[in-house]
Protein backbone atom coordinates (compact mmCIF):
# COMPACT_ATOMS: atom_id res chain seq x y z
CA UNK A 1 -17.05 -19.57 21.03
CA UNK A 2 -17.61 -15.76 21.55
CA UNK A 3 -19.00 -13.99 19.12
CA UNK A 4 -19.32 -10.43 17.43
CA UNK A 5 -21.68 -10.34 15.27
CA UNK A 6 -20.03 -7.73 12.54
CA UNK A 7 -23.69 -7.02 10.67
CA UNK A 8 -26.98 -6.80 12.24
CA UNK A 9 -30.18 -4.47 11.85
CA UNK A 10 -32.89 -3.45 13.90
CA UNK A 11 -35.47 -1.52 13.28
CA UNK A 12 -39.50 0.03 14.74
CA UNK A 13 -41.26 1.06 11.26
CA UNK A 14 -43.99 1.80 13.51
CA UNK A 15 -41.82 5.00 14.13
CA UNK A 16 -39.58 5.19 11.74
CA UNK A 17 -39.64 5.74 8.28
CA UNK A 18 -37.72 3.03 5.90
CA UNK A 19 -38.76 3.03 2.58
CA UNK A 20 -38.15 -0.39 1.38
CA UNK A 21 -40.43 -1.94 4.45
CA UNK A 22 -42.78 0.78 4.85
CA UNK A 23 -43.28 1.54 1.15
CA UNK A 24 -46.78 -0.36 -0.40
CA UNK A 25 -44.08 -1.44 -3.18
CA UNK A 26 -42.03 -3.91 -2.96
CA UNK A 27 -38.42 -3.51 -4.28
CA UNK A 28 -36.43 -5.43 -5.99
CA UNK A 29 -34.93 -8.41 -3.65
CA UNK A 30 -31.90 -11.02 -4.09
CA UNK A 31 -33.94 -13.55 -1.78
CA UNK A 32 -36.88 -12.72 -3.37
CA UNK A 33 -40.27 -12.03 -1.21
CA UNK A 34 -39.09 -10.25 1.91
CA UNK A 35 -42.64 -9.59 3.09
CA UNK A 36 -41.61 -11.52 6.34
CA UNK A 37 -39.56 -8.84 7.27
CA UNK A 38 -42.57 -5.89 7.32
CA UNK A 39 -42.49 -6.50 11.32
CA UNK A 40 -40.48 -4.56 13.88
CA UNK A 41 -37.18 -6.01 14.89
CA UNK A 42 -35.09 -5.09 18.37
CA UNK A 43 -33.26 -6.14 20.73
CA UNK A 44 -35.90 -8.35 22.24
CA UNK A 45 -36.05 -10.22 18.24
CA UNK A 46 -32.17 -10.64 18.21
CA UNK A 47 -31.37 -12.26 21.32
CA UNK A 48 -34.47 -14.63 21.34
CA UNK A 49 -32.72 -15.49 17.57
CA UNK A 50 -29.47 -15.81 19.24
CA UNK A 51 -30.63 -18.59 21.10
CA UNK A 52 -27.68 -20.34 22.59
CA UNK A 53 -24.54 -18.54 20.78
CA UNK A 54 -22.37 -16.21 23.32
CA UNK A 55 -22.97 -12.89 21.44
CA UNK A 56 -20.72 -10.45 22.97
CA UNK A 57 -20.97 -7.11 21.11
CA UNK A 58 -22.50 -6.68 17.65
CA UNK A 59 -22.45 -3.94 15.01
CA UNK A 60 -25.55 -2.49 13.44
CA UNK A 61 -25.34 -1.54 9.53
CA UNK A 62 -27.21 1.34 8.06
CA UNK A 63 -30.88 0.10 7.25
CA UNK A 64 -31.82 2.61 4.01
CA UNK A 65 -33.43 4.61 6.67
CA UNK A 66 -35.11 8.18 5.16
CA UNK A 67 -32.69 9.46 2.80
CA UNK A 68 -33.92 12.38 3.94
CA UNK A 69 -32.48 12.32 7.75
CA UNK A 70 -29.41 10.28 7.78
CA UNK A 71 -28.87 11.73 11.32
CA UNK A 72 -32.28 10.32 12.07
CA UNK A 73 -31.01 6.71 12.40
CA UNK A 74 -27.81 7.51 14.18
CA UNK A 75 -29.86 9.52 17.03
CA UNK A 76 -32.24 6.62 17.29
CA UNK A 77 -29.75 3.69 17.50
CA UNK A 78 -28.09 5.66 20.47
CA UNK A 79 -31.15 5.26 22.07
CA UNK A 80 -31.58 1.68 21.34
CA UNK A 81 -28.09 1.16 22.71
CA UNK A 82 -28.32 2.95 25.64
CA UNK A 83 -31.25 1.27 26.22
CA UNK A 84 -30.67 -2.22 25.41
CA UNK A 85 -27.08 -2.11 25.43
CA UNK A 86 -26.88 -3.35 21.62
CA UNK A 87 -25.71 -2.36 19.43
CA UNK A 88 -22.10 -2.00 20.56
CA UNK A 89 -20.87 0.58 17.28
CA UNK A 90 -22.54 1.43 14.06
CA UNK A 91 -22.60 2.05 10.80
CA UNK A 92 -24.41 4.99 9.45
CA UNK A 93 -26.08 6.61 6.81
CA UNK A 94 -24.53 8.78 4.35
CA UNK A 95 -24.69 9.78 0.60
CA UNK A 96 -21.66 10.50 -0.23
CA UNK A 97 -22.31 12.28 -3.73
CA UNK A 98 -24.87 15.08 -2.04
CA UNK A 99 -24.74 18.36 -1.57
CA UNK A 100 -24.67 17.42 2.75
CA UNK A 101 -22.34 15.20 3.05
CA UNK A 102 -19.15 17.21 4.19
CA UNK A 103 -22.13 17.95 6.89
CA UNK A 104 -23.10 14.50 7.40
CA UNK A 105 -19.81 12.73 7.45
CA UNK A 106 -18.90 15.29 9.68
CA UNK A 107 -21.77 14.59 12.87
CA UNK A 108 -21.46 11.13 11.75
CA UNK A 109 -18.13 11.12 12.88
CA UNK A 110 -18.52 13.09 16.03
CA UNK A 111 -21.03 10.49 17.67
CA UNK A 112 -19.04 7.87 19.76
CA UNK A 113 -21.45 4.83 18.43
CA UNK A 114 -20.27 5.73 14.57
CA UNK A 115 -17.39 3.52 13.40
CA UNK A 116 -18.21 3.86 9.68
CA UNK A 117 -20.41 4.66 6.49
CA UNK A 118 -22.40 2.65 3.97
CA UNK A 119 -23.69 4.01 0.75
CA UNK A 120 -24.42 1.37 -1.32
CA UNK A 121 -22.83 2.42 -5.12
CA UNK A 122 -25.17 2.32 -8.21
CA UNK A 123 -24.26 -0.87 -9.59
CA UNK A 124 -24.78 -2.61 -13.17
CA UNK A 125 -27.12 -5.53 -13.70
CA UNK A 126 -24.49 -8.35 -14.29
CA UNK A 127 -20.60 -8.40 -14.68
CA UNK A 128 -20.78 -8.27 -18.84
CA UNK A 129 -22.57 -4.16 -17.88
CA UNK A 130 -20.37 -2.10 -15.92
CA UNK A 131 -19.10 0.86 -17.55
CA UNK A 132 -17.22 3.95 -16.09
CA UNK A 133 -18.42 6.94 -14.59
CA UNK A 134 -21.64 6.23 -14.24
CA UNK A 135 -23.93 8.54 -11.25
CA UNK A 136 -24.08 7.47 -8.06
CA UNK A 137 -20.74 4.76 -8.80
CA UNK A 138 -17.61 4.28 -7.51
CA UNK A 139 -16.16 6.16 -10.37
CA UNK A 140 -18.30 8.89 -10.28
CA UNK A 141 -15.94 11.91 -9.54
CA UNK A 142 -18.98 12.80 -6.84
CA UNK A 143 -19.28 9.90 -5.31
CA UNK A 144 -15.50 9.69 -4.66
CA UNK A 145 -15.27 13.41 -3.39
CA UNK A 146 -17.82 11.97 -0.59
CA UNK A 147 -15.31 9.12 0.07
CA UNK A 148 -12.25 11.29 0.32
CA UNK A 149 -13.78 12.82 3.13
CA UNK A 150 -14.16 9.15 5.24
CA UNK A 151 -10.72 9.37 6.42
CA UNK A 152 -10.32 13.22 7.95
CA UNK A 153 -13.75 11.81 10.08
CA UNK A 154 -12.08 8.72 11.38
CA UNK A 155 -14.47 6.52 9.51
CA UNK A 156 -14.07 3.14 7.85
CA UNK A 157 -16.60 2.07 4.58
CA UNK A 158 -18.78 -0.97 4.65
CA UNK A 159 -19.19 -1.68 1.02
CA UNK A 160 -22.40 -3.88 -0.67
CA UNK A 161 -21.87 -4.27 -4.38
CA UNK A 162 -21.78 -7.59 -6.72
CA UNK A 163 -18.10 -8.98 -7.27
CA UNK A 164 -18.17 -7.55 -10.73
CA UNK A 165 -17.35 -4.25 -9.58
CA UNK A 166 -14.72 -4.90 -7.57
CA UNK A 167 -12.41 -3.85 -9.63
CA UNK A 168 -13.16 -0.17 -9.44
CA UNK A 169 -13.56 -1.23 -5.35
CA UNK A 170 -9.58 -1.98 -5.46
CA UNK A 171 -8.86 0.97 -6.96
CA UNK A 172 -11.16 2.87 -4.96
CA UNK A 173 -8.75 1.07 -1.90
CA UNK A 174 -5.57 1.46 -3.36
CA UNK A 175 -6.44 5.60 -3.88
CA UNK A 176 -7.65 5.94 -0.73
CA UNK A 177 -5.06 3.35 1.51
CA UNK A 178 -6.12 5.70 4.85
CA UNK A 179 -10.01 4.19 4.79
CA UNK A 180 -10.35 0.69 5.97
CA UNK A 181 -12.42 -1.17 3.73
CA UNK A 182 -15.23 -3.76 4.71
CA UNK A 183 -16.68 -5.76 1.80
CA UNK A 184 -20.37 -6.60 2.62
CA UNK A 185 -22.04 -9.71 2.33
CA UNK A 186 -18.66 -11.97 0.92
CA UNK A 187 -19.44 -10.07 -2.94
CA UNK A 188 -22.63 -11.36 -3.26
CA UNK A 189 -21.97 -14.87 -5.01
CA UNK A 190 -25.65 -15.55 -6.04
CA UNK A 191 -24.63 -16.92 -9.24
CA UNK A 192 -23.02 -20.17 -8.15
CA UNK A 193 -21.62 -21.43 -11.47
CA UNK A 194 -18.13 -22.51 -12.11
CA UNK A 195 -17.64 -20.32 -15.00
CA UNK A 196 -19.48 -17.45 -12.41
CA UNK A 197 -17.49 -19.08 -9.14
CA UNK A 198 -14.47 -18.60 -10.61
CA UNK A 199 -15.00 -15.16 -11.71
CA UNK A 200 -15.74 -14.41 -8.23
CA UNK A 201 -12.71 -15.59 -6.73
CA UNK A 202 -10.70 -13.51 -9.20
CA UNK A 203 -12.31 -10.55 -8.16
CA UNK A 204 -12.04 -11.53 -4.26
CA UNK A 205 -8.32 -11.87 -5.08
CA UNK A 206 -7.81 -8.58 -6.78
CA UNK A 207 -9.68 -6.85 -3.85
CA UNK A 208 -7.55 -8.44 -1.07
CA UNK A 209 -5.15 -7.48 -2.36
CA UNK A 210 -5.13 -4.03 -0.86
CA UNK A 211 -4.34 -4.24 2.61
CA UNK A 212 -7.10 -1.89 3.91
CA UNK A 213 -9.58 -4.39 2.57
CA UNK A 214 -11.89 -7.19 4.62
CA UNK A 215 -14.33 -9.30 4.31
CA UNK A 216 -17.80 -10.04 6.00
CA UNK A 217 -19.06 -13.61 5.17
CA UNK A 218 -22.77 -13.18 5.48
CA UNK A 219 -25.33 -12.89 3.61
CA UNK A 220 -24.71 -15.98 0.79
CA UNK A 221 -27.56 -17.32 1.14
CA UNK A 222 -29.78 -18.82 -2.13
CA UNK A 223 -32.69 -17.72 -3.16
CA UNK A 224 -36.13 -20.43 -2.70
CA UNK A 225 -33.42 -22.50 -0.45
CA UNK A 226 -32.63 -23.21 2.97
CA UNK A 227 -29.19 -22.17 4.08
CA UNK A 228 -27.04 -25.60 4.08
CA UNK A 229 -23.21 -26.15 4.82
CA UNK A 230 -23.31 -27.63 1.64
CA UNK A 231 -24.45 -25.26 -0.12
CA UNK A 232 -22.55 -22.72 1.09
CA UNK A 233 -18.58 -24.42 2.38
CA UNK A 234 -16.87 -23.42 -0.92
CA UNK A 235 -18.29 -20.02 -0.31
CA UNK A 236 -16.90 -19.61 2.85
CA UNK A 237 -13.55 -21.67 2.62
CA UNK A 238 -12.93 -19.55 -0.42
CA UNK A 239 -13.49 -16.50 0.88
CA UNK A 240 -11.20 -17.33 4.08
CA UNK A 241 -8.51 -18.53 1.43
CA UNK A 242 -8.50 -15.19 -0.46
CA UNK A 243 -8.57 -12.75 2.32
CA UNK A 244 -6.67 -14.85 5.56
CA UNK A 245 -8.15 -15.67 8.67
CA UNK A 246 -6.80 -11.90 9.81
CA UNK A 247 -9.03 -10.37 7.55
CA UNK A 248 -12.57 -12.11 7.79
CA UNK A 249 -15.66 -11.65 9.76
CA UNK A 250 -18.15 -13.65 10.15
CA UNK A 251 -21.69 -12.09 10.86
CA UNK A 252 -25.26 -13.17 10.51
CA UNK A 253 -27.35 -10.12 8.49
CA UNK A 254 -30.22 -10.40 10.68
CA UNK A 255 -33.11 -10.11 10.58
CA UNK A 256 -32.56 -10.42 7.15
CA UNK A 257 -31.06 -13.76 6.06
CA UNK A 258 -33.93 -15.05 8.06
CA UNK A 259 -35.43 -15.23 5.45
CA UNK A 260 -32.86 -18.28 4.72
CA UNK A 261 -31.70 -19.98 8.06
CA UNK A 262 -32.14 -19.41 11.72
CA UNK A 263 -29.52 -17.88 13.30
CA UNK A 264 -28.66 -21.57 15.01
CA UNK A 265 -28.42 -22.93 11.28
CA UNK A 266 -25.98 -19.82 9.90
CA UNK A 267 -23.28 -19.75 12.75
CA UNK A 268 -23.60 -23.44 13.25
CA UNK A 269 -22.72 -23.48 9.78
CA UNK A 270 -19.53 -21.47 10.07
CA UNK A 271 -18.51 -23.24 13.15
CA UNK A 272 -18.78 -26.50 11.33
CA UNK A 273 -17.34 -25.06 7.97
CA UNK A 274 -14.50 -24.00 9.84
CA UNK A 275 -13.88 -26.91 12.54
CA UNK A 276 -10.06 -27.42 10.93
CA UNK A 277 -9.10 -23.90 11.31
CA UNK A 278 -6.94 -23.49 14.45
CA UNK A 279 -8.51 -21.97 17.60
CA UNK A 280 -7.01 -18.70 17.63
CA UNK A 281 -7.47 -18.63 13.91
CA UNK A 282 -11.57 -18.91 14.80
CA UNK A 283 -11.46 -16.34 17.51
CA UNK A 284 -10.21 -13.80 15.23
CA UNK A 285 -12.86 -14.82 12.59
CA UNK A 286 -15.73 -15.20 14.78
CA UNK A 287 -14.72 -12.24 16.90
CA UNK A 288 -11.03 -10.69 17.53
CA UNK A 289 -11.06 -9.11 13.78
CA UNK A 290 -14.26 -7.21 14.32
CA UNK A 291 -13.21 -5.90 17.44
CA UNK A 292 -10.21 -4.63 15.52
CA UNK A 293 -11.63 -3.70 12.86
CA UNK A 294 -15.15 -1.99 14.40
CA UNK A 295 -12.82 -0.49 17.45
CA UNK A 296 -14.63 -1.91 19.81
């Protein structure tokens, strides 16, 4: 099985300034201690985690770099992939409700590595808080001025926010039907009661159902747990269910959901969760769709 791995990081905070690694504070973390991550990961890391898989192109995602020099990160990826000939596109660093980001979205979508932006949205504590217009959200008349500039750049939005918002992320989708739309990290299902389960899948379904709208599964793993196929099948089968095969990408968040699973455990996983799928429905899942959907 060839893979694209639709959401990877790297980064050297030897060199390069990242906040939420370099920072003395921790911040606050949905797997909980991330200390493990405080090292350097490249190219090297990645393909020794690889191991065995057939990784074929890959797609690095924004790592809250400097705020202050999105263009920083995009520079120093092109060297990393001219270099090491990952990663094969990006994701870059934007802020959509500043002052620069006509100016940013703009050189962001000028570099040939740049296939799309994520700015993670401010987003409430649990699904009972989200209110309107509120800075830094999807409604905030800022924020979507930033947004409506995605699609004169040629560039697609990788989304992170819990499922409770997605609401406001298919209306965001339905306004703007131009901007492909990549859902980060299947909604982030950490709360895996029925009651919250099923609230999930209603907001999956609302979401798909604006045609400019994918899915990554990644990232579900639980907190204090190893990553299991049983812990996680519903997850994935559900997520496949709600969006079609033609709309899902599987990727591993690495070096991140380390922190979970090898990289052996989390596709292994997939390939086992999705053994009764038909073949060409798994190529596009594992690695067609991203190519589509990245440009590769």
């Amino acid at each position: 099985m060839q893979i694209i791995d639709a959401h990877h990081h790297f980064w050297d905070i030897e060199r390069n300034y990242l906040p939420w690694l370099c920072d003395e504070r921790p911040v606050l973390f949905r797997y909980g201690d991330y200390s493990a991550l405080r090292r350097n990961y490249m190219p090297a890391d990645y393909r020794r985690d690889v191991g065995r898989f057939e990784v074929v192109g890959s797609v690095f995602i924004e790592t809250e770099w400097d705020p202050a020099d999105p263009i920083g990160e995009t520079e120093w990826v092109g060297r990393v992939a001219a270099k090491h000939g990952l990663p094969s596109a990006m994701v870059a660093q934007a802020w959509l409700d500043r002052a620069d980001a006509e100016e940013v979205l703009a050189a962001h979508g000028a570099n040939p590595l740049v296939r799309g932006i994520r700015h993670k949205p401010r987003a409430a504590a649990g699904p009972d808080l989200a209110a309107a217009g509120i800075v830094s959200s999807m409604t905030d008349p800022s924020w979507r001025r930033g947004f409506a500039m995605l699609a004169r750049n040629d560039l697609s939005f990788d989304l992170q926010v819990p499922w409770w918002h997605l609401g406001e992320a298919r209306m965001l989708a339905d306004d703007f039907d131009e901007t492909t739309l990549i859902l980060n990290h299947t909604g982030l299902p950490s709360d895996r009661s029925a009651e919250a389960l099923a609230r999930w899948r209603a907001a999956l379904t609302m979401l798909a159902g604006a045609p400019n709208a994918n899915i990554k599964i990644s990232g579900i793993g639980i907190p204090g747990r190893p990553w299991t196929v049983a812990d996680n099948r519903s997850i994935v089968l559900d997520a496949i269910d709600v969006f079609g095969p033609a709309r899902v990408m599987f990727a591993s968040n690495f070096p991140v959901d380390s922190l979970v699973g090898s990289f052996e455990t989390i596709f292994a996983g997939f390939d086992e969760i999705t053994a009764n799928f038909s073949q060409a429905e798994r190529k596009a899942m594992f690695c067609e769709n991203a190519r589509r959907i990245y440009r590769l």
